[in-house]
PDB file of N, CA and C in Angstrom:
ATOM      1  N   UNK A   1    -134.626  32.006 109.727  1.00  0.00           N
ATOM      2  CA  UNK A   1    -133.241  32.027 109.320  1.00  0.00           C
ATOM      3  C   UNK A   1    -133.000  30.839 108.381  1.00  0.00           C
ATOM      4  N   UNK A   2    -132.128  30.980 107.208  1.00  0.00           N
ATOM      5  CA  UNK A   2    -131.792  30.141 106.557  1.00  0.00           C
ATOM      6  C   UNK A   2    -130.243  30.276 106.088  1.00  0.00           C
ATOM      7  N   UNK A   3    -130.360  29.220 105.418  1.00  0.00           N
ATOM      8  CA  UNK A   3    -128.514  28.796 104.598  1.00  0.00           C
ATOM      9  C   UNK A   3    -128.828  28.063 103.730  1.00  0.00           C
ATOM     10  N   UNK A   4    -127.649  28.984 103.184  1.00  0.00           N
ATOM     11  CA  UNK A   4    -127.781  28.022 101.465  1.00  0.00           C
ATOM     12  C   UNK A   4    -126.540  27.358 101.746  1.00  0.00           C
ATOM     13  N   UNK A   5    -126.157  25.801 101.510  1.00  0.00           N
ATOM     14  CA  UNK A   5    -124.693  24.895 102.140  1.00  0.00           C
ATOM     15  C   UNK A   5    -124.762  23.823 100.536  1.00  0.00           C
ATOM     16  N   UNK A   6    -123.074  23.693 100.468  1.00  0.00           N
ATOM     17  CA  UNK A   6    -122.970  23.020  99.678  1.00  0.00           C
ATOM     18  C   UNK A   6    -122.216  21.557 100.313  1.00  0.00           C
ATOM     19  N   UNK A   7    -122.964  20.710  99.325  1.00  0.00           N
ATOM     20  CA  UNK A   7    -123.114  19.302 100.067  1.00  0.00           C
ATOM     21  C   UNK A   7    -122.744  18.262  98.979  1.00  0.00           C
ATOM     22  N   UNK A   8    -121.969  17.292  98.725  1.00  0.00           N
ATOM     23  CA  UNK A   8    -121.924  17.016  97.240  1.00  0.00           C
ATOM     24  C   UNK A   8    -121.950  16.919  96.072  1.00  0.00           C
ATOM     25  N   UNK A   9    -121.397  18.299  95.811  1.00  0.00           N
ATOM     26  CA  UNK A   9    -121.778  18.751  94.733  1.00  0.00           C
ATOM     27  C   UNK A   9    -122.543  19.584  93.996  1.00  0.00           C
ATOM     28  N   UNK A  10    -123.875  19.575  95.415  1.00  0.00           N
ATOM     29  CA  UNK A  10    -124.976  20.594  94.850  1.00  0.00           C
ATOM     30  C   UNK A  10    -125.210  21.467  96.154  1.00  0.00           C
ATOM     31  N   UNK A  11    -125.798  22.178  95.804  1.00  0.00           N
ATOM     32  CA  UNK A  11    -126.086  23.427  96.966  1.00  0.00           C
ATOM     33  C   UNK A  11    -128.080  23.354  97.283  1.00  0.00           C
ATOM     34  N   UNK A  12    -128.087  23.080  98.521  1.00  0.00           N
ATOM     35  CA  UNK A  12    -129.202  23.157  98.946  1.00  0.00           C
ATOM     36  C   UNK A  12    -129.534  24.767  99.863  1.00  0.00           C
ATOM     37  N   UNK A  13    -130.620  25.516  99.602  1.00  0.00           N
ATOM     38  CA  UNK A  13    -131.254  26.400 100.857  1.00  0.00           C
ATOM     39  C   UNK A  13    -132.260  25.354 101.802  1.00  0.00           C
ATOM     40  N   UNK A  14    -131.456  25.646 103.391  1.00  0.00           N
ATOM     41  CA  UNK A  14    -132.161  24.238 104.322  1.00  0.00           C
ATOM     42  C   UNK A  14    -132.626  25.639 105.310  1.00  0.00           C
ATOM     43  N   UNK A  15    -133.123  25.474 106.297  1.00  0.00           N
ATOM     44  CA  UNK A  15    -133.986  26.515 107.339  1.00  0.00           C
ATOM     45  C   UNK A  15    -134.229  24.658 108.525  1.00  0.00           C
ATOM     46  N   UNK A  16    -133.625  25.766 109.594  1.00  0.00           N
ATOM     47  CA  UNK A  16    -134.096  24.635 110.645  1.00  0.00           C
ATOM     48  C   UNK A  16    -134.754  23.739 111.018  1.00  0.00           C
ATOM     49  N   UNK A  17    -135.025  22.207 110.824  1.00  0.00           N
ATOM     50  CA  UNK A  17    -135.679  21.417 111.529  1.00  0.00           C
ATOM     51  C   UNK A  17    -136.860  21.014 109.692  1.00  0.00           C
ATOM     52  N   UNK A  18    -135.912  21.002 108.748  1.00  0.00           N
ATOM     53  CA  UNK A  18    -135.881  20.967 107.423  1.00  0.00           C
ATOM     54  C   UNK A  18    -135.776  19.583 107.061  1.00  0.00           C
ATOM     55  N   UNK A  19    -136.026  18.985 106.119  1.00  0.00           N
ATOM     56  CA  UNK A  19    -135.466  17.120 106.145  1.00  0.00           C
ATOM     57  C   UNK A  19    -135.401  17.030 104.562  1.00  0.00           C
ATOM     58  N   UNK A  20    -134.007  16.526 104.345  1.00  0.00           N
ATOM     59  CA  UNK A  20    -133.741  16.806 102.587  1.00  0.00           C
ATOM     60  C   UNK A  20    -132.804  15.546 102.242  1.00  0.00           C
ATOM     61  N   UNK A  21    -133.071  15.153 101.025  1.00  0.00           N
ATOM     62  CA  UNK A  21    -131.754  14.643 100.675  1.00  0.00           C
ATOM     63  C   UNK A  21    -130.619  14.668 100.115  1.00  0.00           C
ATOM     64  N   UNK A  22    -129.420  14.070 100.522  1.00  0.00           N
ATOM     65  CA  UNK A  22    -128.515  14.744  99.804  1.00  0.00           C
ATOM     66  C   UNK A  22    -127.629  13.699  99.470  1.00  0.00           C
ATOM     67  N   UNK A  23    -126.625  13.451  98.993  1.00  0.00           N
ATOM     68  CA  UNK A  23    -125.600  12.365  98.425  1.00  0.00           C
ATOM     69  C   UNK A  23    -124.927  12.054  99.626  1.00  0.00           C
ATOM     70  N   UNK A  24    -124.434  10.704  99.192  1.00  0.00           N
ATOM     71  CA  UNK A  24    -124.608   9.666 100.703  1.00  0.00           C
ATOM     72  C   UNK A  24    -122.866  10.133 101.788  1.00  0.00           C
ATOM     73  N   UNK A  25    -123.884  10.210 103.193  1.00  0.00           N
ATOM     74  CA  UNK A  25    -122.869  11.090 103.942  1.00  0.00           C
ATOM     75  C   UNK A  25    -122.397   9.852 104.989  1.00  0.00           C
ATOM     76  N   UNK A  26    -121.014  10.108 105.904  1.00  0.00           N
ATOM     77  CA  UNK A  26    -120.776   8.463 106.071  1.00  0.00           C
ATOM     78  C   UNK A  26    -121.218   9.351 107.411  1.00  0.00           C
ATOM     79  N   UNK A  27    -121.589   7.735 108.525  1.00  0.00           N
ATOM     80  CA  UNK A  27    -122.119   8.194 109.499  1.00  0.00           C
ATOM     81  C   UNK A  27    -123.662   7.279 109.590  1.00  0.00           C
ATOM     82  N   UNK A  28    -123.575   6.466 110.739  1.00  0.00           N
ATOM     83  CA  UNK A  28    -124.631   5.545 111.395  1.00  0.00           C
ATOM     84  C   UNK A  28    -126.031   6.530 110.944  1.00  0.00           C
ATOM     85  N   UNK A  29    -127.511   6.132 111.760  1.00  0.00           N
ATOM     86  CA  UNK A  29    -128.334   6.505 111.457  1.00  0.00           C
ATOM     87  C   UNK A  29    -128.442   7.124 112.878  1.00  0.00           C
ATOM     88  N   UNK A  30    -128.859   8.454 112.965  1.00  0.00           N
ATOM     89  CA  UNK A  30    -129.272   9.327 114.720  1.00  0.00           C
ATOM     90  C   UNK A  30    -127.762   9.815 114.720  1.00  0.00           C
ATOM     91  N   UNK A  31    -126.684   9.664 114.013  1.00  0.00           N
ATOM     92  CA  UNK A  31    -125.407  10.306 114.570  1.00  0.00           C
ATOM     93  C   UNK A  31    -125.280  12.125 113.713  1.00  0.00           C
ATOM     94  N   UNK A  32    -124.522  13.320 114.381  1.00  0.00           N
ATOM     95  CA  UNK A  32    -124.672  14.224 113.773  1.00  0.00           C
ATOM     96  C   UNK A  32    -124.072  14.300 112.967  1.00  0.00           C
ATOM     97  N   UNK A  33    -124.172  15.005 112.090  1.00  0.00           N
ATOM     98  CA  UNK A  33    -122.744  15.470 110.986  1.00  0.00           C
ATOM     99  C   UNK A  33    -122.911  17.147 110.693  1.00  0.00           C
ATOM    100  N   UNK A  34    -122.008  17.468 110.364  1.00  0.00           N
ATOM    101  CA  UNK A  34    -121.940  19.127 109.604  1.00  0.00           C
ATOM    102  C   UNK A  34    -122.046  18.765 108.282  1.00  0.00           C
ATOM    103  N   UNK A  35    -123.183  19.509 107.663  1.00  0.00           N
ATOM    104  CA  UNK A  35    -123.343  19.529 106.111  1.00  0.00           C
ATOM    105  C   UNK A  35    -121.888  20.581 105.533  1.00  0.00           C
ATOM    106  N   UNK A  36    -121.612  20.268 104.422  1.00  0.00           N
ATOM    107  CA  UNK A  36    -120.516  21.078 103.588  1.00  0.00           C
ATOM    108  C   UNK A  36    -120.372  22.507 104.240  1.00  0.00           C
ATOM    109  N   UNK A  37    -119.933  22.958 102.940  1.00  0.00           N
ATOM    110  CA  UNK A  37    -119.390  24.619 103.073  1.00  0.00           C
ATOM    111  C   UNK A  37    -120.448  25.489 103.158  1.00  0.00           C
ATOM    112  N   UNK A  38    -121.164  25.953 104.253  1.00  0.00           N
ATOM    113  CA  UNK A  38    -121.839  27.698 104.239  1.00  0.00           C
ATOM    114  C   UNK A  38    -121.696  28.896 103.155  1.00  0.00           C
ATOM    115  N   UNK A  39    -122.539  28.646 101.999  1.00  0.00           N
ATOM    116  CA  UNK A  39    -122.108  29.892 101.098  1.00  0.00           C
ATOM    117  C   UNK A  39    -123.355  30.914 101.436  1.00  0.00           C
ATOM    118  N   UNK A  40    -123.966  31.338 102.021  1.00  0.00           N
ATOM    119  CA  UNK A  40    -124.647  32.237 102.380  1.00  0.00           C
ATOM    120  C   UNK A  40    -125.598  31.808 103.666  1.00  0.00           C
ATOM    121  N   UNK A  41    -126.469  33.204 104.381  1.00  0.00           N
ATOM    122  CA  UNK A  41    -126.993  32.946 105.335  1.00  0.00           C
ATOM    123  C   UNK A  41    -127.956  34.135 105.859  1.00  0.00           C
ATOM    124  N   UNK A  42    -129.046  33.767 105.353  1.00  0.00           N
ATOM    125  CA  UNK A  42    -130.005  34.965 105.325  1.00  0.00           C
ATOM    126  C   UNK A  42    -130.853  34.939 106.358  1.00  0.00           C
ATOM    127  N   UNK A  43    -131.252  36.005 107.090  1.00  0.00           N
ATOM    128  CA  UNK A  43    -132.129  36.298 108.100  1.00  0.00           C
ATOM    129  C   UNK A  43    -132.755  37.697 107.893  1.00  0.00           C
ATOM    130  N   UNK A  44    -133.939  37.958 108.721  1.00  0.00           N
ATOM    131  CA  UNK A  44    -134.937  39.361 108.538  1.00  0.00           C
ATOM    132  C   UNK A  44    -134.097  40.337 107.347  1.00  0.00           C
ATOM    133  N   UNK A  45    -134.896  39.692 106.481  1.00  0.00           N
ATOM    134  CA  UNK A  45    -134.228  40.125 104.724  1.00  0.00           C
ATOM    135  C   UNK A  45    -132.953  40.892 104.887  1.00  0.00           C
ATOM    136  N   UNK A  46    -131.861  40.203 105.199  1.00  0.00           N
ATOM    137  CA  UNK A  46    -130.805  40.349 104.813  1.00  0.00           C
ATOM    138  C   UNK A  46    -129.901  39.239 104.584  1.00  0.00           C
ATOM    139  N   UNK A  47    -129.056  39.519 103.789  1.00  0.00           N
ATOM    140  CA  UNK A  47    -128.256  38.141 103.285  1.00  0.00           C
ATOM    141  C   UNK A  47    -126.687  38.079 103.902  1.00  0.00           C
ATOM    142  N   UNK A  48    -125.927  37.336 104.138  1.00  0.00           N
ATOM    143  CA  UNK A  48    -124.581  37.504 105.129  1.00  0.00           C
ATOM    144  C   UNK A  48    -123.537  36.533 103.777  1.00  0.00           C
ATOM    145  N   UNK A  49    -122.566  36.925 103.363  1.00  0.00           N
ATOM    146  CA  UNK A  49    -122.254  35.307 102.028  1.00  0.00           C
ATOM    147  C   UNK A  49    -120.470  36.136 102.197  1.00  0.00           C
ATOM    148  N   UNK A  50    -119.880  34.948 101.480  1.00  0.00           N
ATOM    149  CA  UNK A  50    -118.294  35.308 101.837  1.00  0.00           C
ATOM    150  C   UNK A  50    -118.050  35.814 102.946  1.00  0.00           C
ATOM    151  N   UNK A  51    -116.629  36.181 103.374  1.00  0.00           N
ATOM    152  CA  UNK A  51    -116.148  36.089 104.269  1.00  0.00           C
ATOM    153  C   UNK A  51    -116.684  36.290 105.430  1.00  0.00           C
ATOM    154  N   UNK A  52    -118.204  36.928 105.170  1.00  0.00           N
ATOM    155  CA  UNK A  52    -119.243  37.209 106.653  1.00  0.00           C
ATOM    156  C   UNK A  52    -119.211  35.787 107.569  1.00  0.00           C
ATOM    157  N   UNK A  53    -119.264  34.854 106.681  1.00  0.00           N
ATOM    158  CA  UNK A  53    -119.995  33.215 106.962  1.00  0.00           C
ATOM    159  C   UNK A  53    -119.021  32.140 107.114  1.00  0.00           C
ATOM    160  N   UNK A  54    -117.613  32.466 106.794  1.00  0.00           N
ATOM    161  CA  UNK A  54    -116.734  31.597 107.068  1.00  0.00           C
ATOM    162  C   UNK A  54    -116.570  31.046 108.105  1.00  0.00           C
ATOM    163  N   UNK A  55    -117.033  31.124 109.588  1.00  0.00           N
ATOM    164  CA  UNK A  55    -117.185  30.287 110.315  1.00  0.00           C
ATOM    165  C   UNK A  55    -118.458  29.750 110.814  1.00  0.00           C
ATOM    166  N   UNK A  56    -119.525  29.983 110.027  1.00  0.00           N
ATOM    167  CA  UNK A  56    -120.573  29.419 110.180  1.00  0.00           C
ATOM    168  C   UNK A  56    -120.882  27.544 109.960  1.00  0.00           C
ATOM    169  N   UNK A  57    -122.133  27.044 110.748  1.00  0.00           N
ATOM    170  CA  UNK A  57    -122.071  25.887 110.910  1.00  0.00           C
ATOM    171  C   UNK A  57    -123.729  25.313 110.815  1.00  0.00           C
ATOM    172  N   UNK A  58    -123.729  24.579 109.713  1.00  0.00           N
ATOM    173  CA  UNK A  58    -124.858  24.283 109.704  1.00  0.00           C
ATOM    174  C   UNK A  58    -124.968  22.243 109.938  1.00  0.00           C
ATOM    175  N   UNK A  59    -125.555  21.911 111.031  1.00  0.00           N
ATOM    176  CA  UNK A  59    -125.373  20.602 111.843  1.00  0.00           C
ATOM    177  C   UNK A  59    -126.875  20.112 111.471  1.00  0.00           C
ATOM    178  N   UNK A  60    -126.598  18.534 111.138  1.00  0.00           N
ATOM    179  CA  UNK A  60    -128.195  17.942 111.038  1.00  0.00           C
ATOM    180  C   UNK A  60    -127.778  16.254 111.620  1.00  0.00           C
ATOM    181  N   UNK A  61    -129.494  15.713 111.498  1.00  0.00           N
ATOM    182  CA  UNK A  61    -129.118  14.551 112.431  1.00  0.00           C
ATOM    183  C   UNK A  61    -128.915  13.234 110.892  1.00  0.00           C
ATOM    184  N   UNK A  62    -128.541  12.578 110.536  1.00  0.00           N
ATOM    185  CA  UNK A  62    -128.994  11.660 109.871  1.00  0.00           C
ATOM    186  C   UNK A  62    -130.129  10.544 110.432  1.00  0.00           C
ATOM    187  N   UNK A  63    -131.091  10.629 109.355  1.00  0.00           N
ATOM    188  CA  UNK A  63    -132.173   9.999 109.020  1.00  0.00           C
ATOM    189  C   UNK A  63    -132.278   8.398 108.990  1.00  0.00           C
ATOM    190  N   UNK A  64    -131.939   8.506 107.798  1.00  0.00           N
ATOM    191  CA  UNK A  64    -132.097   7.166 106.554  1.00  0.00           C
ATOM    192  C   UNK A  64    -130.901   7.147 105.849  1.00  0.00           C
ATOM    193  N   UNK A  65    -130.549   5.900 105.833  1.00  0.00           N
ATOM    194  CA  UNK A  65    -129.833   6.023 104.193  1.00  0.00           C
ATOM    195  C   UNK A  65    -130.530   5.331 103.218  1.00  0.00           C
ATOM    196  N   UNK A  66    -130.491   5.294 101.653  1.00  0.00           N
ATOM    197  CA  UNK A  66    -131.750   4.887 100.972  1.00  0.00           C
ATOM    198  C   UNK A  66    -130.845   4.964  99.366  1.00  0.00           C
ATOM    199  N   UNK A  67    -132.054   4.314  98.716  1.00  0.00           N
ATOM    200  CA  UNK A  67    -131.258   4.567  97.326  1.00  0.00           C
ATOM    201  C   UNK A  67    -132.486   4.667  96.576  1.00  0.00           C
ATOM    202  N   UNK A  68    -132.600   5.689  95.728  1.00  0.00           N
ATOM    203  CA  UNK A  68    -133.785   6.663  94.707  1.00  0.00           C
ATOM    204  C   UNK A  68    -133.861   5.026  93.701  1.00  0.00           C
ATOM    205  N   UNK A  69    -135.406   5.957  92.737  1.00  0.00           N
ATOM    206  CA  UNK A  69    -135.831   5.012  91.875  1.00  0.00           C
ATOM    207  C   UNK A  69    -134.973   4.988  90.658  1.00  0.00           C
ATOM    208  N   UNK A  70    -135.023   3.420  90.366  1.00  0.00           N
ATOM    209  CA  UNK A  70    -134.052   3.246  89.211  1.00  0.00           C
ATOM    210  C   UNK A  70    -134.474   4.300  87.966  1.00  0.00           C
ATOM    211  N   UNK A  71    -133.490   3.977  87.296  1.00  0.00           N
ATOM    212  CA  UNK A  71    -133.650   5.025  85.689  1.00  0.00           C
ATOM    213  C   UNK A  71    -132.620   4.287  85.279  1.00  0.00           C
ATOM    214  N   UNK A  72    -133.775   4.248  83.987  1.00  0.00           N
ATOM    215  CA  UNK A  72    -133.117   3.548  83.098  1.00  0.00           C
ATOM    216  C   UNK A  72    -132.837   4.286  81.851  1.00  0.00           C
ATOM    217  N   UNK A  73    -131.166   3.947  81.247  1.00  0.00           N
ATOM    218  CA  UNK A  73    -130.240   4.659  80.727  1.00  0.00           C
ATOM    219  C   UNK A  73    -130.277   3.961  78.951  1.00  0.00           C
ATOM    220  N   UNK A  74    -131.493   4.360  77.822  1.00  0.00           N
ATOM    221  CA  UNK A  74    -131.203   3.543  77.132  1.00  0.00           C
ATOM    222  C   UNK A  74    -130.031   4.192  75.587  1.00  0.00           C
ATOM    223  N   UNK A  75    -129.524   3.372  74.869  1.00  0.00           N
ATOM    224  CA  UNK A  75    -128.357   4.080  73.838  1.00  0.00           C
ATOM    225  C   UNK A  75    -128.749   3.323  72.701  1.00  0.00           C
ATOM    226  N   UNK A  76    -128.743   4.291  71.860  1.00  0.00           N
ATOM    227  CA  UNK A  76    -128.653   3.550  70.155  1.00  0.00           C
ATOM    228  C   UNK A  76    -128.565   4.509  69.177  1.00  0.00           C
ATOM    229  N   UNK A  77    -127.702   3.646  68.107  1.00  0.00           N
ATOM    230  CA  UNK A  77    -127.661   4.554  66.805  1.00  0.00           C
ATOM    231  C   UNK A  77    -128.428   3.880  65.792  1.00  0.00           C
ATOM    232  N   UNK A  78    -129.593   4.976  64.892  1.00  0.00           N
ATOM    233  CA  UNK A  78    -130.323   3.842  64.192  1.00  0.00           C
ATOM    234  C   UNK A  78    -129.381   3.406  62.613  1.00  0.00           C
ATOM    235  N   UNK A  79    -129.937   2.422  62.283  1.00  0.00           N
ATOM    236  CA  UNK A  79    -129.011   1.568  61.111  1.00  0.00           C
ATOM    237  C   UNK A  79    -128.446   0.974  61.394  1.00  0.00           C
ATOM    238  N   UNK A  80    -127.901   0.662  62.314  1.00  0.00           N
ATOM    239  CA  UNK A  80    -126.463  -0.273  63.141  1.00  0.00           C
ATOM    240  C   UNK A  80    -126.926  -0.941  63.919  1.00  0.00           C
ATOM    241  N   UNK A  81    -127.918  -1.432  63.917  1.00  0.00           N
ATOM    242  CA  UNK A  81    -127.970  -1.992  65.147  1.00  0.00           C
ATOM    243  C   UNK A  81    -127.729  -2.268  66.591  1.00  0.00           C
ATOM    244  N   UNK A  82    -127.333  -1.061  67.150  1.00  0.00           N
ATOM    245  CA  UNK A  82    -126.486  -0.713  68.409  1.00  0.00           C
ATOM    246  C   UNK A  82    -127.675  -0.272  69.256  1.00  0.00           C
ATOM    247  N   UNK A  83    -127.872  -0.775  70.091  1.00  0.00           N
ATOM    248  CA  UNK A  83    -128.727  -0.979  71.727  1.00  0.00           C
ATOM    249  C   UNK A  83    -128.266  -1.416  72.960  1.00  0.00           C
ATOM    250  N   UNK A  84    -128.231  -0.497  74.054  1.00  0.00           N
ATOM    251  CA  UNK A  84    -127.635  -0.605  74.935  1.00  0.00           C
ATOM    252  C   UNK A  84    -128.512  -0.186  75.978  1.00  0.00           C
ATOM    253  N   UNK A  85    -128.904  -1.278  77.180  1.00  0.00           N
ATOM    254  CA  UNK A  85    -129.548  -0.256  78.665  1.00  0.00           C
ATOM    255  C   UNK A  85    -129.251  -0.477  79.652  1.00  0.00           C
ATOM    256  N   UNK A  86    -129.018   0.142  79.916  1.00  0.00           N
ATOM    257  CA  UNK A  86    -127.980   0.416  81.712  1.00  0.00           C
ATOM    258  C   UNK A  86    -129.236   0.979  82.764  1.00  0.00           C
ATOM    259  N   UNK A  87    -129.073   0.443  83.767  1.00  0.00           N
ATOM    260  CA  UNK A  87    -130.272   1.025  84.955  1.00  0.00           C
ATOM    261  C   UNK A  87    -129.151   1.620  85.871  1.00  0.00           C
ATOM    262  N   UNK A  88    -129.488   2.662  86.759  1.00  0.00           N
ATOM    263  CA  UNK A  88    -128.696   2.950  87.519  1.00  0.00           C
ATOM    264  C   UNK A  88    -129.914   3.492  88.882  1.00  0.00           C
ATOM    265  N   UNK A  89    -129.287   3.555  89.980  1.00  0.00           N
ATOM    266  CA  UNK A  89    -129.996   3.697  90.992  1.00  0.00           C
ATOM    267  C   UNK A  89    -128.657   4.400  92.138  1.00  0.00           C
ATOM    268  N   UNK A  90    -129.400   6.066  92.343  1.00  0.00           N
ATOM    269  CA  UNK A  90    -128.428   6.929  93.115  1.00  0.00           C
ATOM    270  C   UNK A  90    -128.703   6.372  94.491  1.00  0.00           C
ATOM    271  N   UNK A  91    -127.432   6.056  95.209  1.00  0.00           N
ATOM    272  CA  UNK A  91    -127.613   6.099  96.906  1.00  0.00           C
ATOM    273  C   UNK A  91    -127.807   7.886  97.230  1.00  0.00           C
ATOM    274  N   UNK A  92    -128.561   8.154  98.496  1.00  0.00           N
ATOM    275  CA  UNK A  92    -128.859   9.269  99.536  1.00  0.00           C
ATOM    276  C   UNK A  92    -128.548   9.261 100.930  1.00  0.00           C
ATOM    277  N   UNK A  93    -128.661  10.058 101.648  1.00  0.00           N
ATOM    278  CA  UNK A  93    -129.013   9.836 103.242  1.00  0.00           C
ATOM    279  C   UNK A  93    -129.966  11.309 103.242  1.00  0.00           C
ATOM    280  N   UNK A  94    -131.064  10.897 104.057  1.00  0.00           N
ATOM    281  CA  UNK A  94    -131.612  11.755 104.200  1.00  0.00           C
ATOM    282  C   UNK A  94    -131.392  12.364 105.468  1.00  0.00           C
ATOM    283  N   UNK A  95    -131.254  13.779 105.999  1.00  0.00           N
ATOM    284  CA  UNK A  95    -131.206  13.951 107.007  1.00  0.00           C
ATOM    285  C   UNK A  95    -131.829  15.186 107.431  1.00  0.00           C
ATOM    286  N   UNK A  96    -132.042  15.767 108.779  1.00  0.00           N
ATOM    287  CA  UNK A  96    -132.926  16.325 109.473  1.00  0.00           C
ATOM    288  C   UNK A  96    -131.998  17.675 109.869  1.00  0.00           C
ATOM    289  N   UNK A  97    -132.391  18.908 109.252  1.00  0.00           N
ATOM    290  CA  UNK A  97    -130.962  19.538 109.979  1.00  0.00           C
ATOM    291  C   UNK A  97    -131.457  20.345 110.980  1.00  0.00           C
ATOM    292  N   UNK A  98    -130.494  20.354 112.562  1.00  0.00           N
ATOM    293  CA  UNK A  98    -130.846  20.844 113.736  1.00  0.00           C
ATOM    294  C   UNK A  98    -130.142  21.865 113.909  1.00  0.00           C
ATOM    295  N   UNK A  99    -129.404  22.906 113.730  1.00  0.00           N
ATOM    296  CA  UNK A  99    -129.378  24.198 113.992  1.00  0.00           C
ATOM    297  C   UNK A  99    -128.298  24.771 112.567  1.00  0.00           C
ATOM    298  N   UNK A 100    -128.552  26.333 112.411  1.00  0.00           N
ATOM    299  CA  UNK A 100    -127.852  27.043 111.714  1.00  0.00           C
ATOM    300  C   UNK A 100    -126.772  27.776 112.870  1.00  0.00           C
ATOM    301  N   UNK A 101    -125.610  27.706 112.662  1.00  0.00           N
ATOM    302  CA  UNK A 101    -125.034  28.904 114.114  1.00  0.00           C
ATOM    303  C   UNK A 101    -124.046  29.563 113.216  1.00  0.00           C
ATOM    304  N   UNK A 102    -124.384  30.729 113.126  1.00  0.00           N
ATOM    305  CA  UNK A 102    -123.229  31.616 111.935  1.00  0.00           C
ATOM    306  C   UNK A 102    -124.142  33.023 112.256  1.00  0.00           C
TER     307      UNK A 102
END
């Protein structure tokens, strides 16, 4: 069984006992949370999406929280002398998800 859940912005397909990251969720490390909105939910090839799934619940444990490798952001126009570099570095939490119930 799986679900496709949207989670900051982006939509992950997670399947039970799955470990992903996703944009940073508030909440200690071992505490549960419900990932976003349930937009679909597929089992023995069939798919369940809109109003089938509206009360569905997809629960995971948090992991980690962490922050990805820098990237660096560089800018210029040539002739002008214009150079610019910005590093940026995304925060995550990774977490473990423990049941689909929908």
């Amino acid at each position: 069984m799986y679900a496709v859940v949207e989670t900051g912005g982006k939509q992950f397909r997670v399947e039970a006992g799955q470990t992903l990251n996703v944009e940073t969720l508030d909440g200690a490390t071992g505490s549960q949370v419900e990932l976003g909105r349930v937009l679909a939910i597929g089992d023995n090839g069939g798919i369940r999406a809109g109003a089938d799934v509206k009360d569905a619940k997809v629960t995971a444990t948090i992991q980690a929280n962490g922050r990805a490798d820098k990237i660096i952001v560089f800018k210029f126009k040539r002739k002008k002398q214009y150079k610019r570099t910005i590093g940026h570095r995304q925060n995550f939490t990774t977490v473990k998800v423990d049941a689909i119930v929908g």
